[in-house]
PDB file of N, CA and C in Angstrom:
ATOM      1  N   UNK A   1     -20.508  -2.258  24.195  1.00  0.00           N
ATOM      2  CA  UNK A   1     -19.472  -1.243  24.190  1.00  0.00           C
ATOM      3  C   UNK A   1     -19.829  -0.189  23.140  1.00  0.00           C
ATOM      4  N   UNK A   2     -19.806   0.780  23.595  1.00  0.00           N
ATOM      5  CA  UNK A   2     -20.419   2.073  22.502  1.00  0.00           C
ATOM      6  C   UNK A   2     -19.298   2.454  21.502  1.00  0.00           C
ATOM      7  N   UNK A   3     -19.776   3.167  20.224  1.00  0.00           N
ATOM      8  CA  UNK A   3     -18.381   2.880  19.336  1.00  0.00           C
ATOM      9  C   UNK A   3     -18.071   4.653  19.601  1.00  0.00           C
ATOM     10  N   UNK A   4     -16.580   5.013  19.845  1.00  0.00           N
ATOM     11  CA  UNK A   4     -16.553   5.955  19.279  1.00  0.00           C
ATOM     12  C   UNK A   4     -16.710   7.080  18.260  1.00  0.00           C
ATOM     13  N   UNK A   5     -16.857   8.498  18.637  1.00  0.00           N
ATOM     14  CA  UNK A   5     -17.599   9.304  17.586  1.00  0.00           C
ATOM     15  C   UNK A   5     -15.667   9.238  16.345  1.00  0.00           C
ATOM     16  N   UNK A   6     -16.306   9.279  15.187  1.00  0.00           N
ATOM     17  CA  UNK A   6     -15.154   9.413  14.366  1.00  0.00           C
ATOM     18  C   UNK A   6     -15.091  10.559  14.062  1.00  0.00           C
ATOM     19  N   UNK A   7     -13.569  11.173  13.967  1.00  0.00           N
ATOM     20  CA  UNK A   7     -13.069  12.514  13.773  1.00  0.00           C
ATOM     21  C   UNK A   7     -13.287  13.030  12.699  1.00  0.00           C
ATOM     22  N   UNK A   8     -13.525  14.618  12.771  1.00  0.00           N
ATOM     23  CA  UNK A   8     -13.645  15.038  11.076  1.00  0.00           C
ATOM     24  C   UNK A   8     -13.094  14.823  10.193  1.00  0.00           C
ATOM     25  N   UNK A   9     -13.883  13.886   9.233  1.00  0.00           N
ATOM     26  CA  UNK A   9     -13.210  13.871   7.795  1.00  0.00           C
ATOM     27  C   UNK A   9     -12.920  12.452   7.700  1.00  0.00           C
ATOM     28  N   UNK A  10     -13.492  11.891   8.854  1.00  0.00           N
ATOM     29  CA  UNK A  10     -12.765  10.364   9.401  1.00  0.00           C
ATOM     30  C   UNK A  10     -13.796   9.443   8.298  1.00  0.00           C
ATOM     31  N   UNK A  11     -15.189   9.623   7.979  1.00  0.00           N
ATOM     32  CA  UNK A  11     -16.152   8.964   7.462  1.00  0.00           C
ATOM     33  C   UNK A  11     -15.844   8.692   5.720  1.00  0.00           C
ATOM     34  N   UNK A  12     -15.064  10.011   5.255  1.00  0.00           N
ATOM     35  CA  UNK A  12     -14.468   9.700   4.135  1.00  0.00           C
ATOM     36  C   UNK A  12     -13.559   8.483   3.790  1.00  0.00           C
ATOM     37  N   UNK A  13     -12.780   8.183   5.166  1.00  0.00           N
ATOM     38  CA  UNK A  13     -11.877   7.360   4.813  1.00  0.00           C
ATOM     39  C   UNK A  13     -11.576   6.142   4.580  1.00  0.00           C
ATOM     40  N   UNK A  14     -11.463   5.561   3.263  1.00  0.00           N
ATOM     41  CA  UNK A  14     -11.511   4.160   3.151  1.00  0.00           C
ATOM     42  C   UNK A  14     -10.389   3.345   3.325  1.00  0.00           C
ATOM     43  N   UNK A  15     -10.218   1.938   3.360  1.00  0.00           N
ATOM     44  CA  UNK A  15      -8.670   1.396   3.040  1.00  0.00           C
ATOM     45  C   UNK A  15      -8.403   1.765   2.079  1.00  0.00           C
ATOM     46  N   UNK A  16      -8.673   2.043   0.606  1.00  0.00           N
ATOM     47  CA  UNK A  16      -8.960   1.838  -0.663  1.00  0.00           C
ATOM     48  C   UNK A  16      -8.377   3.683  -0.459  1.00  0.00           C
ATOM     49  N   UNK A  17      -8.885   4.737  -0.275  1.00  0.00           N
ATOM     50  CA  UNK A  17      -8.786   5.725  -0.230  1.00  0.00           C
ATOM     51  C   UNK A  17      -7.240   5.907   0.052  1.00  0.00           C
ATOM     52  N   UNK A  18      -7.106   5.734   1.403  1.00  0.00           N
ATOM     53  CA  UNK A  18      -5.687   5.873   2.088  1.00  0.00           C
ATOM     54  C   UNK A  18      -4.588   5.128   1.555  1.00  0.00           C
ATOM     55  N   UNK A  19      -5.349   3.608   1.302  1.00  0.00           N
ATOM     56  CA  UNK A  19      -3.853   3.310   0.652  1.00  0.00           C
ATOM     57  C   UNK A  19      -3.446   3.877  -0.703  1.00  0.00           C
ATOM     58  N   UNK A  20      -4.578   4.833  -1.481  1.00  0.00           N
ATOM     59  CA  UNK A  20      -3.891   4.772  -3.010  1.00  0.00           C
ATOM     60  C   UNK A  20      -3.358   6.666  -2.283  1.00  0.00           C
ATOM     61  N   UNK A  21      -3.354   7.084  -1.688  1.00  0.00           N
ATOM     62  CA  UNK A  21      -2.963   8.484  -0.760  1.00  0.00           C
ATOM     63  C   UNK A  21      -1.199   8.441  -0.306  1.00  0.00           C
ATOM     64  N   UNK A  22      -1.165   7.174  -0.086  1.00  0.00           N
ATOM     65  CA  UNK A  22      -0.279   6.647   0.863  1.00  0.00           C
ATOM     66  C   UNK A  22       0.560   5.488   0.193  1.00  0.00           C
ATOM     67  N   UNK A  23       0.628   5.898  -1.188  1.00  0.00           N
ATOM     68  CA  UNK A  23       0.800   4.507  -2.016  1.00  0.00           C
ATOM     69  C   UNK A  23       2.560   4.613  -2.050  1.00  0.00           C
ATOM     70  N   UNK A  24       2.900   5.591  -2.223  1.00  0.00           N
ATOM     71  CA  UNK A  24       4.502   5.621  -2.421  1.00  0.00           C
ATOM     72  C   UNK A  24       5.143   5.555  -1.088  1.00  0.00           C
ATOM     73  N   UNK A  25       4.507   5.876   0.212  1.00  0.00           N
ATOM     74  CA  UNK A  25       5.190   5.482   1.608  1.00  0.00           C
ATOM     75  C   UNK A  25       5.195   3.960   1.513  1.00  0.00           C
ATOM     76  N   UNK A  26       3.470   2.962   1.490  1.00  0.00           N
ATOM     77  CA  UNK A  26       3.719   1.773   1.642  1.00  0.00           C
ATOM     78  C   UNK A  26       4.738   0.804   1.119  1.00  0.00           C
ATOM     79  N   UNK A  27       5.030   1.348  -0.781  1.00  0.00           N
ATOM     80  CA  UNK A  27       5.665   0.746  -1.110  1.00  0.00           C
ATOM     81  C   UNK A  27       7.059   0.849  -1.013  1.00  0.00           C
ATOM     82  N   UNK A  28       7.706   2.110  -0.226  1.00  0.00           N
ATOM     83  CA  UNK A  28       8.774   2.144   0.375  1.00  0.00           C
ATOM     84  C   UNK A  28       9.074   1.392   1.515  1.00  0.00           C
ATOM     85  N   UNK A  29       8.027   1.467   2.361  1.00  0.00           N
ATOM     86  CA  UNK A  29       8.139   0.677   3.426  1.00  0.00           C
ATOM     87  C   UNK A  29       8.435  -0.878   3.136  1.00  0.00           C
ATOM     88  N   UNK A  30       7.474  -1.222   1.670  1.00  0.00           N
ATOM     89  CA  UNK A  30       7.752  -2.992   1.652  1.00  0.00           C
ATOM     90  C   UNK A  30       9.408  -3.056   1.038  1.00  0.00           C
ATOM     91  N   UNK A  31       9.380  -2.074   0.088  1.00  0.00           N
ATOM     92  CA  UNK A  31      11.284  -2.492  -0.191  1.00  0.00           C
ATOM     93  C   UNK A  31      11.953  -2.593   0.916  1.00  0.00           C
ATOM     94  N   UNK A  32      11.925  -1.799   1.880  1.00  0.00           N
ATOM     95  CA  UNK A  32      12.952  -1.542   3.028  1.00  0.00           C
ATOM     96  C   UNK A  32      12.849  -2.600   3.912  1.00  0.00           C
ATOM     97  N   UNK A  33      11.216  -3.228   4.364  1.00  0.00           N
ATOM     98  CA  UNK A  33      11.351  -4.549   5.067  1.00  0.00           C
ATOM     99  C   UNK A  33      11.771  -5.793   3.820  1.00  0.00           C
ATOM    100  N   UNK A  34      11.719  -5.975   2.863  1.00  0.00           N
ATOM    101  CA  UNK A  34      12.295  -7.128   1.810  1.00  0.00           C
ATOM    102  C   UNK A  34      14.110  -6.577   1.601  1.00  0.00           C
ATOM    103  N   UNK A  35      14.177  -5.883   2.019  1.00  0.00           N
ATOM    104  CA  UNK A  35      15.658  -5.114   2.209  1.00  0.00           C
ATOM    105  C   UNK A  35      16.320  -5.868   3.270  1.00  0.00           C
ATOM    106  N   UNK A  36      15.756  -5.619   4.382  1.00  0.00           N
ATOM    107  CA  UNK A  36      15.834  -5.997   5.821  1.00  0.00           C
ATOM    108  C   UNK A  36      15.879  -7.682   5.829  1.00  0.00           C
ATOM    109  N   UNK A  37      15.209  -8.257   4.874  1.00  0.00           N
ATOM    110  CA  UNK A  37      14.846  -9.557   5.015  1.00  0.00           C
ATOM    111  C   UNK A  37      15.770 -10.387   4.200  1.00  0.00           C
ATOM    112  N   UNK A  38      16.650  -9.557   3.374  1.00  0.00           N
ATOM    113  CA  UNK A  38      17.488  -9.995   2.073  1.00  0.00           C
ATOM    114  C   UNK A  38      18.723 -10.125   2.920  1.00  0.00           C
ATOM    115  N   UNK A  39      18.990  -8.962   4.247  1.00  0.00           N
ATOM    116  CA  UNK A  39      19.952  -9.345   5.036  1.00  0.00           C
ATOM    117  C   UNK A  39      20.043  -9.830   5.674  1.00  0.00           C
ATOM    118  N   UNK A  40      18.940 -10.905   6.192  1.00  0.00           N
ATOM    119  CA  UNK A  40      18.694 -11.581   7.530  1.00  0.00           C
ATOM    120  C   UNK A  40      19.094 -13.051   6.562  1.00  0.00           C
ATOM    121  N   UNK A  41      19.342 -12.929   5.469  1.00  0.00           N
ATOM    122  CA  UNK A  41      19.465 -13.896   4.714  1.00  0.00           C
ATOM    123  C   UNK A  41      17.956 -14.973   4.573  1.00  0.00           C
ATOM    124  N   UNK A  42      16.950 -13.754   4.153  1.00  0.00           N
ATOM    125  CA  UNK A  42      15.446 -14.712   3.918  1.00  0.00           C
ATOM    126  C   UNK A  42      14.966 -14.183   2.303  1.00  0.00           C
ATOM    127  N   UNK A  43      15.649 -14.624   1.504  1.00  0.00           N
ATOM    128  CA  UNK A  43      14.812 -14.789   0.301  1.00  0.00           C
ATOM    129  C   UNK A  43      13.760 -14.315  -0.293  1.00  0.00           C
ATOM    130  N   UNK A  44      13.477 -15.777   0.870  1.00  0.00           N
ATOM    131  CA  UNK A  44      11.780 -16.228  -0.219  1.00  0.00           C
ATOM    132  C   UNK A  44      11.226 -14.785   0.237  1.00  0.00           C
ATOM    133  N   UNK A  45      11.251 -14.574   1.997  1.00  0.00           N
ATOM    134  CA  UNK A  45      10.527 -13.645   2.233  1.00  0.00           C
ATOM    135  C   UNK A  45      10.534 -12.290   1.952  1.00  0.00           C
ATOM    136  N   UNK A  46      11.728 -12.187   1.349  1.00  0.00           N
ATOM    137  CA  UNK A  46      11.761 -10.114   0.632  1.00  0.00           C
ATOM    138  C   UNK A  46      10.920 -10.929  -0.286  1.00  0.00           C
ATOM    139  N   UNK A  47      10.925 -11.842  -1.217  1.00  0.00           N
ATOM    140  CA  UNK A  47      10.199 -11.748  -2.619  1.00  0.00           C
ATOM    141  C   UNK A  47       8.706 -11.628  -2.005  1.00  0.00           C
ATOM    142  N   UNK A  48       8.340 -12.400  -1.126  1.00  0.00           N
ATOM    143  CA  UNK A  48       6.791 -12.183  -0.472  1.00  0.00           C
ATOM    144  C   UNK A  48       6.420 -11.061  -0.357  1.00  0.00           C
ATOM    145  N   UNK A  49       7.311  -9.995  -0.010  1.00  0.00           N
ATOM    146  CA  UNK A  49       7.261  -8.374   0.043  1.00  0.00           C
ATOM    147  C   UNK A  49       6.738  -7.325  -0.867  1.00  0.00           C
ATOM    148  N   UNK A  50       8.214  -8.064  -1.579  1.00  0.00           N
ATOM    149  CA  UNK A  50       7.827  -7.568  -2.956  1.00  0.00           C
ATOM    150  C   UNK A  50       7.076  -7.528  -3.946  1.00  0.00           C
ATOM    151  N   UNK A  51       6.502  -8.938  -3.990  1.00  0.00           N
ATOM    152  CA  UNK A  51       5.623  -9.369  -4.577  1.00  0.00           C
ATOM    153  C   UNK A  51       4.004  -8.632  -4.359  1.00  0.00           C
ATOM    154  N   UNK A  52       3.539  -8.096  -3.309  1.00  0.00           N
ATOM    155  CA  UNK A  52       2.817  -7.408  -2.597  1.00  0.00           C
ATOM    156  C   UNK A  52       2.863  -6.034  -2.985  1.00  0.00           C
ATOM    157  N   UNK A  53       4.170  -5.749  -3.174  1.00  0.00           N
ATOM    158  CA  UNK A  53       4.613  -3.876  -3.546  1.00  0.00           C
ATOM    159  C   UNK A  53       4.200  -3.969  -5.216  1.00  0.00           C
ATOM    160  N   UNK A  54       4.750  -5.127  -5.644  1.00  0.00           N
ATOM    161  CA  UNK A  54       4.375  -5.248  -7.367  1.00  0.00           C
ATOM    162  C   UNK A  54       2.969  -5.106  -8.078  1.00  0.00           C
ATOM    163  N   UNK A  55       2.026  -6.085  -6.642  1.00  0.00           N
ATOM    164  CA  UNK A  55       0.608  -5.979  -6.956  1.00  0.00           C
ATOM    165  C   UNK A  55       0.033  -4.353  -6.978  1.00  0.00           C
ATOM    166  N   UNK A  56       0.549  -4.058  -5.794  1.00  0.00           N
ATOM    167  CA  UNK A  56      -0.002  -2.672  -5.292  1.00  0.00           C
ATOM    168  C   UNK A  56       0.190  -1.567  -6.292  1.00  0.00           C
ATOM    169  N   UNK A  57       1.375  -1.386  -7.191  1.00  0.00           N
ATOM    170  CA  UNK A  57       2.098  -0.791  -8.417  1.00  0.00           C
ATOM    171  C   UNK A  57       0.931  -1.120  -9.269  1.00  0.00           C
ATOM    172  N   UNK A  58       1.237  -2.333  -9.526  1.00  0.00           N
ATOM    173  CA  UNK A  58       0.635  -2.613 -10.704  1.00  0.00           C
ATOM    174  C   UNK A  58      -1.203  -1.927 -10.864  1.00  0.00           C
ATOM    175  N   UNK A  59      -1.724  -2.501  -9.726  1.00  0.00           N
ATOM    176  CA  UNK A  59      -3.467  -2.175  -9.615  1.00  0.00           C
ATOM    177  C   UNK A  59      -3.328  -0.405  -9.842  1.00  0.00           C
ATOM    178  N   UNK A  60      -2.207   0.342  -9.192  1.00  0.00           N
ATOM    179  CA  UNK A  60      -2.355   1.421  -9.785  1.00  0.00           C
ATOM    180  C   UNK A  60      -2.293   1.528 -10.876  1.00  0.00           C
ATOM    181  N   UNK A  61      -1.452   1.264 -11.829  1.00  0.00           N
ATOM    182  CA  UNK A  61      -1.264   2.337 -13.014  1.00  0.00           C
ATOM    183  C   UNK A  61      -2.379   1.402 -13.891  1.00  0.00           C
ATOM    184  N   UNK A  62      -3.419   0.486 -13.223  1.00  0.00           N
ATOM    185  CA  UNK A  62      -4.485  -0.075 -14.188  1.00  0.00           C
ATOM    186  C   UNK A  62      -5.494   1.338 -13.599  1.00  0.00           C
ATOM    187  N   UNK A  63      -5.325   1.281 -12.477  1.00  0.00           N
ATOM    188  CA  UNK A  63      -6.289   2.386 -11.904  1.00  0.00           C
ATOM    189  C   UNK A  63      -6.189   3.889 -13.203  1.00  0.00           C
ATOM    190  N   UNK A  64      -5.128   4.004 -12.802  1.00  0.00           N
ATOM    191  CA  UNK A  64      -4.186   5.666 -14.106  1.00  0.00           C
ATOM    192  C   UNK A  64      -4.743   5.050 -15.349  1.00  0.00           C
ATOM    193  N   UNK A  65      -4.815   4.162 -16.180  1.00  0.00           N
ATOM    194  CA  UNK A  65      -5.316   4.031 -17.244  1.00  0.00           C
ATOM    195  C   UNK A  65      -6.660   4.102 -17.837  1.00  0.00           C
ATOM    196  N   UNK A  66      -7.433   3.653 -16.345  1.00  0.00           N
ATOM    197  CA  UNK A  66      -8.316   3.674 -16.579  1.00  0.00           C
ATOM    198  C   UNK A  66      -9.563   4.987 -16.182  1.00  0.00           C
ATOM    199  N   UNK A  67      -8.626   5.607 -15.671  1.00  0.00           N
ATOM    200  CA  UNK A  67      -9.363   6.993 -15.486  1.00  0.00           C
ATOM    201  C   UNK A  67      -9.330   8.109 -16.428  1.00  0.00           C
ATOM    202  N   UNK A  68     -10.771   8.926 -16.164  1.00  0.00           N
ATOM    203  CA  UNK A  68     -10.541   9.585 -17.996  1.00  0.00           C
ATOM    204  C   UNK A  68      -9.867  10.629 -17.506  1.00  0.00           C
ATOM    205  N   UNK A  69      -9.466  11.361 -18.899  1.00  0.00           N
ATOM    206  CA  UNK A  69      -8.730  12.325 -19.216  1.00  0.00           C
ATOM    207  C   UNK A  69      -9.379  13.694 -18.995  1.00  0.00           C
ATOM    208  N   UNK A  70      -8.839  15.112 -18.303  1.00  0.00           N
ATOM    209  CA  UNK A  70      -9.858  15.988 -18.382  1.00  0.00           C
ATOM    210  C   UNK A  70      -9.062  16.826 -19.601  1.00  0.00           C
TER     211      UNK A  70
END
């Protein structure tokens, strides 16, 4: 099966890229499903959510610290 040609600008794009691009949608999105899950009466599983949104936070602002200053 032949792979499709990727769109301009498409070769730039990493997971790593997009998700730190896209970092304040995802982690809206995980409150709102651990939201969703807090009313379905599931716990554990918003904290699984959250817990995920916390990592994602967190690896940023190690990322922000660790980048220099201009």
């Amino acid at each position: 099966m032949p792979e499709e040609p990727l769109a301009p600008g498409a070769a730039d794009e990493t997971v790593g890229g997009l998700a730190q691009l896209y970092l304040g949608n995802i982690l809206y999105a995980l409150e709102h499903c651990a939201l969703s899950l807090d009313g379905e009466g599931k716990p554990l599983d918003a904290a699984f959510y959250r817990g995920i949104g916390r990592k994602l936070a967190d690896a940023h602002g190690r990322t922000k610290r660790i980048e220099p200053q201009p």
